[in-house]
PDB file of N, CA and C in Angstrom:
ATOM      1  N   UNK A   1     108.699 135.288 105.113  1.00  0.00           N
ATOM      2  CA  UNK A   1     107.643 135.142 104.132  1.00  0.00           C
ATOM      3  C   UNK A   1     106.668 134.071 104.613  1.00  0.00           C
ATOM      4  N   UNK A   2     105.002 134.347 104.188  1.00  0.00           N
ATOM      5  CA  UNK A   2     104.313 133.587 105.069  1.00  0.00           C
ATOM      6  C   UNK A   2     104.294 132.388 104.335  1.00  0.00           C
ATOM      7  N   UNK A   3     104.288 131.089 104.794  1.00  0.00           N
ATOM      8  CA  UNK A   3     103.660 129.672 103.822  1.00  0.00           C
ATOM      9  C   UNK A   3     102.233 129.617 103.379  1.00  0.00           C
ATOM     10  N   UNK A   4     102.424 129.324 101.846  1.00  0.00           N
ATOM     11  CA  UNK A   4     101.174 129.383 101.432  1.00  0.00           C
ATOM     12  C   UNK A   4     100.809 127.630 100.884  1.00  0.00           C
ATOM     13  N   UNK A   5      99.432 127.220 101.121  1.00  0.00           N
ATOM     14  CA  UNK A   5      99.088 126.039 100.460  1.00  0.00           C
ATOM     15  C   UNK A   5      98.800 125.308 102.071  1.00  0.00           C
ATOM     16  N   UNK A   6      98.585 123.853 101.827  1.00  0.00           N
ATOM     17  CA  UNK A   6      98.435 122.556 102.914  1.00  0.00           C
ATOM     18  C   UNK A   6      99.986 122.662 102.835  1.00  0.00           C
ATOM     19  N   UNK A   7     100.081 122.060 104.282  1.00  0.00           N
ATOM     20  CA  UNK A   7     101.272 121.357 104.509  1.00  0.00           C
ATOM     21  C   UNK A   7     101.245 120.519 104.067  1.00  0.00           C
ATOM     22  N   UNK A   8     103.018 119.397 103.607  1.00  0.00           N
ATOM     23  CA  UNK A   8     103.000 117.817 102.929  1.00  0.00           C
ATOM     24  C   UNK A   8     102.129 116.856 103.895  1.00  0.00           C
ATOM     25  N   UNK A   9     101.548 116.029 103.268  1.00  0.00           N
ATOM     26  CA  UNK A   9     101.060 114.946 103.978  1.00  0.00           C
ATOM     27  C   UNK A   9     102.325 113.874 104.553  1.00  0.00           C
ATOM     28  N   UNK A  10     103.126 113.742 103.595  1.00  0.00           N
ATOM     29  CA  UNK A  10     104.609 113.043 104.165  1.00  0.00           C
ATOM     30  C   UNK A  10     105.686 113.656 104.426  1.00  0.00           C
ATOM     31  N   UNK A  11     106.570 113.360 105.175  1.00  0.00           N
ATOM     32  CA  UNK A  11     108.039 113.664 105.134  1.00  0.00           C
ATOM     33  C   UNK A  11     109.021 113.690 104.499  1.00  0.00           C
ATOM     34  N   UNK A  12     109.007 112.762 103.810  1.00  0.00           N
ATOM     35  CA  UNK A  12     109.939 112.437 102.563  1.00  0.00           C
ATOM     36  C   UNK A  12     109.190 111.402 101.583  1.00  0.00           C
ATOM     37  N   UNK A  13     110.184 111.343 100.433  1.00  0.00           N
ATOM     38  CA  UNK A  13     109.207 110.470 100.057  1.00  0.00           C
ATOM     39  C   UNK A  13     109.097 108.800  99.800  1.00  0.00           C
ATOM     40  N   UNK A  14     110.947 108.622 100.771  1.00  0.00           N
ATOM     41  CA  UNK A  14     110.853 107.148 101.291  1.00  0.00           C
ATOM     42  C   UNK A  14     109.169 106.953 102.142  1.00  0.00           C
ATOM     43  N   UNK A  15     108.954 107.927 102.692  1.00  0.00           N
ATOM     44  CA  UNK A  15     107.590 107.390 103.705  1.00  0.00           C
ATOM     45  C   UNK A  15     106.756 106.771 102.697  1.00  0.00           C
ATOM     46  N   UNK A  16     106.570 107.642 101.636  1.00  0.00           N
ATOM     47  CA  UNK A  16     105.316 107.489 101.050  1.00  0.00           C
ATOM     48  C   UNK A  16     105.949 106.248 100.124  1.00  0.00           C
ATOM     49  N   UNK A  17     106.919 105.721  99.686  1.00  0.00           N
ATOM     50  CA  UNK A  17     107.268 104.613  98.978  1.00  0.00           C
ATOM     51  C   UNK A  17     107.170 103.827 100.187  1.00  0.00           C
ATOM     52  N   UNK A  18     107.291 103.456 101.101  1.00  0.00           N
ATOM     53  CA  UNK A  18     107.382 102.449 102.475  1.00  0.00           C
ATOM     54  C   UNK A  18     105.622 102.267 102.550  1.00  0.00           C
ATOM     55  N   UNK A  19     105.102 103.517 102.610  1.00  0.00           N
ATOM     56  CA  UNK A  19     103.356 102.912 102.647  1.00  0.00           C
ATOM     57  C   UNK A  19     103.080 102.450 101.418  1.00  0.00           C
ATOM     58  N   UNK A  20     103.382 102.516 100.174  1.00  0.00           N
ATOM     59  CA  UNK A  20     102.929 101.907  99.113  1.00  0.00           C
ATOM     60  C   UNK A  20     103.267 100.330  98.940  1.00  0.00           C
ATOM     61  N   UNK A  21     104.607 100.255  99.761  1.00  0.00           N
ATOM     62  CA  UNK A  21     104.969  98.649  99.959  1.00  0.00           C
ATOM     63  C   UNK A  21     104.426  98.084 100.714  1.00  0.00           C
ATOM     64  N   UNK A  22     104.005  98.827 101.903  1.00  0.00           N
ATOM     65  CA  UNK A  22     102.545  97.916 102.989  1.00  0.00           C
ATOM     66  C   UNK A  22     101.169  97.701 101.740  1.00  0.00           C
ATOM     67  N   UNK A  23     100.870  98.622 101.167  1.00  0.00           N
ATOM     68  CA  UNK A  23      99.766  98.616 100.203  1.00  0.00           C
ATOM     69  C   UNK A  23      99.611  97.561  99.428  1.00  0.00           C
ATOM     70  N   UNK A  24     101.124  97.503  98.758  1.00  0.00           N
ATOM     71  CA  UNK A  24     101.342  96.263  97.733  1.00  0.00           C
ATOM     72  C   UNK A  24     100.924  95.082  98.588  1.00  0.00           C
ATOM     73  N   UNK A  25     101.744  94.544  99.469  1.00  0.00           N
ATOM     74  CA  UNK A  25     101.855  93.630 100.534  1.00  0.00           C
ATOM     75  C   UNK A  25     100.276  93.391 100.772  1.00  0.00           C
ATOM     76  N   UNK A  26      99.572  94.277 101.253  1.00  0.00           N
ATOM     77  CA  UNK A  26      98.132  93.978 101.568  1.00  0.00           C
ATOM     78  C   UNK A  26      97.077  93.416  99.877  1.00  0.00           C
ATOM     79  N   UNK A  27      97.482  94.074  99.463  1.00  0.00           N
ATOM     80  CA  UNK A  27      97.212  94.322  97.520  1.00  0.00           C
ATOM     81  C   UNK A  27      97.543  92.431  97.580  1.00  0.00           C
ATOM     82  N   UNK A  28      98.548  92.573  97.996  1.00  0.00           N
ATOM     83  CA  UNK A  28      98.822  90.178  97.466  1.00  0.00           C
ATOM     84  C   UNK A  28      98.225  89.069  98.665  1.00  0.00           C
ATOM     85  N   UNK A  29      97.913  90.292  99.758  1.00  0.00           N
ATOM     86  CA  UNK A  29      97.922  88.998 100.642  1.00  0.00           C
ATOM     87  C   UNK A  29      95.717  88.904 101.206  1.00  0.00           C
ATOM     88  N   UNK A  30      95.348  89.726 100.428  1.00  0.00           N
ATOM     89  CA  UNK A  30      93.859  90.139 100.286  1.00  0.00           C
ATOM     90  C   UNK A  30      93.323  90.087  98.998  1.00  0.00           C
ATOM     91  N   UNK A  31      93.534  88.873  98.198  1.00  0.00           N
ATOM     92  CA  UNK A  31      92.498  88.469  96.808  1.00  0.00           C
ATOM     93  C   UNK A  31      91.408  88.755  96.919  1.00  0.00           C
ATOM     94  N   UNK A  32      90.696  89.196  95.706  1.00  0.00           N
ATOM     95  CA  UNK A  32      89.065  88.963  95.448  1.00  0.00           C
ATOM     96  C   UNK A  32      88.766  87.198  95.959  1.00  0.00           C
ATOM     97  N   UNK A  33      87.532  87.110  96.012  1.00  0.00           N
ATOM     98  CA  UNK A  33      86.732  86.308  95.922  1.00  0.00           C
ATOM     99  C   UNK A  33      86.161  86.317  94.746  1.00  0.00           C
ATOM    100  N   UNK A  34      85.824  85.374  93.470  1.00  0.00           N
ATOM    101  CA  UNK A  34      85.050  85.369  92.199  1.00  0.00           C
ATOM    102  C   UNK A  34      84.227  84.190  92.093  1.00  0.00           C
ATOM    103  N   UNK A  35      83.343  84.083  92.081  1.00  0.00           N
ATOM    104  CA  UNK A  35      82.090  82.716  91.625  1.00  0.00           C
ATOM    105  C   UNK A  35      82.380  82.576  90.438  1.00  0.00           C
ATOM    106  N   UNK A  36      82.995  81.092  89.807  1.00  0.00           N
ATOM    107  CA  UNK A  36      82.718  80.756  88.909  1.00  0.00           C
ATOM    108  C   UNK A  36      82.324  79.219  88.470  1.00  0.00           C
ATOM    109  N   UNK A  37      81.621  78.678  87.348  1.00  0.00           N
ATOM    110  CA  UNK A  37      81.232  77.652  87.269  1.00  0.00           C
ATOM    111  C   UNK A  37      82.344  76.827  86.447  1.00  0.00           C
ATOM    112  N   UNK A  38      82.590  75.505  86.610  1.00  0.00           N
ATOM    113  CA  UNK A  38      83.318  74.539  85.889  1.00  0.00           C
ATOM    114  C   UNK A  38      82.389  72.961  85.728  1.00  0.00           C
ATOM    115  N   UNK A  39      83.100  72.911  84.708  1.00  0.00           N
ATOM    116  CA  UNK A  39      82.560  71.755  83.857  1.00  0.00           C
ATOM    117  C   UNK A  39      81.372  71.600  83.141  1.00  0.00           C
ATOM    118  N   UNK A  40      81.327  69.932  82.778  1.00  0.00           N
ATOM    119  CA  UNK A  40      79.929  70.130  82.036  1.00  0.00           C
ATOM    120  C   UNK A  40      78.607  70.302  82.835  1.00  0.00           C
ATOM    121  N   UNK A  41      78.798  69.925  83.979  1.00  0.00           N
ATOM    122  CA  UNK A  41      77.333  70.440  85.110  1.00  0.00           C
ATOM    123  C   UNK A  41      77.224  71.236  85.808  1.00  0.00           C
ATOM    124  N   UNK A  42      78.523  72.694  85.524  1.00  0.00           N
ATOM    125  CA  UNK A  42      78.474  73.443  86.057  1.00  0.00           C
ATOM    126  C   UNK A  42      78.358  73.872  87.398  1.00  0.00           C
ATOM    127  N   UNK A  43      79.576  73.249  88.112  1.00  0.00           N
ATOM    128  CA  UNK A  43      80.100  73.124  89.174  1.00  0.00           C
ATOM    129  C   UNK A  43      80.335  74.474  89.678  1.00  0.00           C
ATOM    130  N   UNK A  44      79.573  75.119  90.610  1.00  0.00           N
ATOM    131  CA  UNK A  44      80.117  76.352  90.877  1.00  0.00           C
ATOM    132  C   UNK A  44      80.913  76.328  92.143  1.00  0.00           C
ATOM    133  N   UNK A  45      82.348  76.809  92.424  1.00  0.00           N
ATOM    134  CA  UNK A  45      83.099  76.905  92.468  1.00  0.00           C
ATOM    135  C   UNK A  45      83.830  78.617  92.905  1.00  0.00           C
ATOM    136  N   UNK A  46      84.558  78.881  93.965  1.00  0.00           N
ATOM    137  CA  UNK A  46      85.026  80.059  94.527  1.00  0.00           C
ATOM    138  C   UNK A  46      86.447  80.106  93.763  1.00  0.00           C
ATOM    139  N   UNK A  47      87.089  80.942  93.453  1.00  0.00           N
ATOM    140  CA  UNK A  47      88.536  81.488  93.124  1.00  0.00           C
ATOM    141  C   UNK A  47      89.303  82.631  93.461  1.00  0.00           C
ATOM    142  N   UNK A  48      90.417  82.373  93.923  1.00  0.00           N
ATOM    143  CA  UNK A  48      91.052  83.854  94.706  1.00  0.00           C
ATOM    144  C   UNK A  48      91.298  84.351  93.241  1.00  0.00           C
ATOM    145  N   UNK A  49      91.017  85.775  93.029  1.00  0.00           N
ATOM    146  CA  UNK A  49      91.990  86.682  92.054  1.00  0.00           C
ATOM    147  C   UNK A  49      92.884  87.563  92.493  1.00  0.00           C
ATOM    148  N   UNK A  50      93.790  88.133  92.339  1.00  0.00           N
ATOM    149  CA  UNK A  50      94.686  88.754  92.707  1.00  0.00           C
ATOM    150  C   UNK A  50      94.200  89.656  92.095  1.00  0.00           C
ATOM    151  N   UNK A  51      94.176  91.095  93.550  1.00  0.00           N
ATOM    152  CA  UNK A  51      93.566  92.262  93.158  1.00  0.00           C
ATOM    153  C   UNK A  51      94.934  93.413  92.658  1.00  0.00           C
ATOM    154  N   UNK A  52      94.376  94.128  91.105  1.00  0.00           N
ATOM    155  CA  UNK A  52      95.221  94.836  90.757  1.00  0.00           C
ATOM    156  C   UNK A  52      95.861  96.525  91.785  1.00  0.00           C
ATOM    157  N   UNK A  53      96.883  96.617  91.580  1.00  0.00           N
ATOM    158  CA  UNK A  53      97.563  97.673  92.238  1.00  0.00           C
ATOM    159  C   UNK A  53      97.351  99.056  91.026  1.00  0.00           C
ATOM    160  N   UNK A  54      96.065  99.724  92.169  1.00  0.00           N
ATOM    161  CA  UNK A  54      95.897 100.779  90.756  1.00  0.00           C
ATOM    162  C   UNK A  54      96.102 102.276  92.070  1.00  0.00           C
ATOM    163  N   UNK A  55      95.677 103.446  91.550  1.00  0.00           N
ATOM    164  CA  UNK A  55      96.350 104.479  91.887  1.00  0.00           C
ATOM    165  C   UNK A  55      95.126 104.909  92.975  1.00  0.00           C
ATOM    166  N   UNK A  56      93.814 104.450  92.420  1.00  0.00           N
ATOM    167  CA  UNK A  56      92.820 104.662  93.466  1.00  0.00           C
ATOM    168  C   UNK A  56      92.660 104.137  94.448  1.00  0.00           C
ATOM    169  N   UNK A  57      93.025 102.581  94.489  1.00  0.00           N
ATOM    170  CA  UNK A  57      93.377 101.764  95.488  1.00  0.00           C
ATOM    171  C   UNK A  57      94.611 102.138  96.183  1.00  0.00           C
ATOM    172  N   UNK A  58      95.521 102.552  96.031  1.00  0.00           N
ATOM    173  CA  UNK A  58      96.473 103.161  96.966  1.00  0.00           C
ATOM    174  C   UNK A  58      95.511 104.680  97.399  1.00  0.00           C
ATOM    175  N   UNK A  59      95.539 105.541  96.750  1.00  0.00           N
ATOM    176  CA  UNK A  59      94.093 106.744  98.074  1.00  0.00           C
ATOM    177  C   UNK A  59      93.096 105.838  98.778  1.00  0.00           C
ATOM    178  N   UNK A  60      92.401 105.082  97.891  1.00  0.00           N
ATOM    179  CA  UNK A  60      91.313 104.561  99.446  1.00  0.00           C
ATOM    180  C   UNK A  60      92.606 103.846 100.727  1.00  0.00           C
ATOM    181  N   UNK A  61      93.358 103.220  99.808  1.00  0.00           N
ATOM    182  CA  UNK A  61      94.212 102.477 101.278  1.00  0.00           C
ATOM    183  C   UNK A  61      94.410 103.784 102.220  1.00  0.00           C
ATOM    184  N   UNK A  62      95.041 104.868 102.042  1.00  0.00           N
ATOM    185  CA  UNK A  62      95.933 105.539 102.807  1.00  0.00           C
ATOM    186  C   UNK A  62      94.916 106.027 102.990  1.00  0.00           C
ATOM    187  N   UNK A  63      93.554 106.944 102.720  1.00  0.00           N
ATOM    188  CA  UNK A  63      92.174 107.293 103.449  1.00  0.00           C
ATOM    189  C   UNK A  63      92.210 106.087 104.591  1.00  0.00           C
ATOM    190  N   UNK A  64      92.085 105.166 104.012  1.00  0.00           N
ATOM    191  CA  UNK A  64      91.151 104.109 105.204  1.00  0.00           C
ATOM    192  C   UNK A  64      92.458 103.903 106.497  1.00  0.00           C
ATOM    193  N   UNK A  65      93.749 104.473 106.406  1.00  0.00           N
ATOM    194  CA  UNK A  65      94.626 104.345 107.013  1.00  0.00           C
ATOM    195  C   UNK A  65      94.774 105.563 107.909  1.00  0.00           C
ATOM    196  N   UNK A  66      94.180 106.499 107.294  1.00  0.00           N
ATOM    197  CA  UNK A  66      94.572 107.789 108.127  1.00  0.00           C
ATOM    198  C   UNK A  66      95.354 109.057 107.442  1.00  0.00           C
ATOM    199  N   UNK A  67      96.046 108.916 106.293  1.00  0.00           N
ATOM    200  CA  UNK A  67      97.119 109.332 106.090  1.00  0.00           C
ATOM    201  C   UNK A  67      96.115 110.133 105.092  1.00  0.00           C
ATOM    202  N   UNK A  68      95.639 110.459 104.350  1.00  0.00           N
ATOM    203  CA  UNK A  68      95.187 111.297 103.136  1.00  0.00           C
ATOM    204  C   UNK A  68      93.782 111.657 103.366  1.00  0.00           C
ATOM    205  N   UNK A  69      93.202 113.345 103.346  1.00  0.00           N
ATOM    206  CA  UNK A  69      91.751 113.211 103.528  1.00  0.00           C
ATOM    207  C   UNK A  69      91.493 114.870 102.333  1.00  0.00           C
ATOM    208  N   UNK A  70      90.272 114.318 101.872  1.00  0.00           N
ATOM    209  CA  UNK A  70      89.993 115.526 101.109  1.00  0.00           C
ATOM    210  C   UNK A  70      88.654 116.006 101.107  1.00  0.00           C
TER     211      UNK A  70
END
């Protein structure tokens, strides 16, 4: 019988949990940058934020990695 559809992009789906833990990993060790001001003379001032782990940010990661294209 012939195969119908794309082939998987992964092998299993330890792979794809193993790239989501590089993701995370990159996700903590690559903060925003945010401008903000403090005090009464308004001291402006840089702050790391910790960028959230959302579902689009894991596709652009694995696009910008190689692994996912549509």
């Amino acid at each position: 019988m012939k195969k119908v559809g794309r082939p998987p992009a992964f092998e299993s789906p330890e792979q794809l949990w193993d790239l989501f833990c590089t993701y995370k990993a990159w996700t903590k060790a690559n903060p925003y940058r945010v401008q903000d001001y403090v005090g009464k003379d308004g001291q402006m001032v840089y702050r790391d934020k910790e960028r959230p782990l959302t579902f689009r940010g894991f596709e652009g990661y694995l696009a910008e990695e190689g692994w996912c294209f549509d």
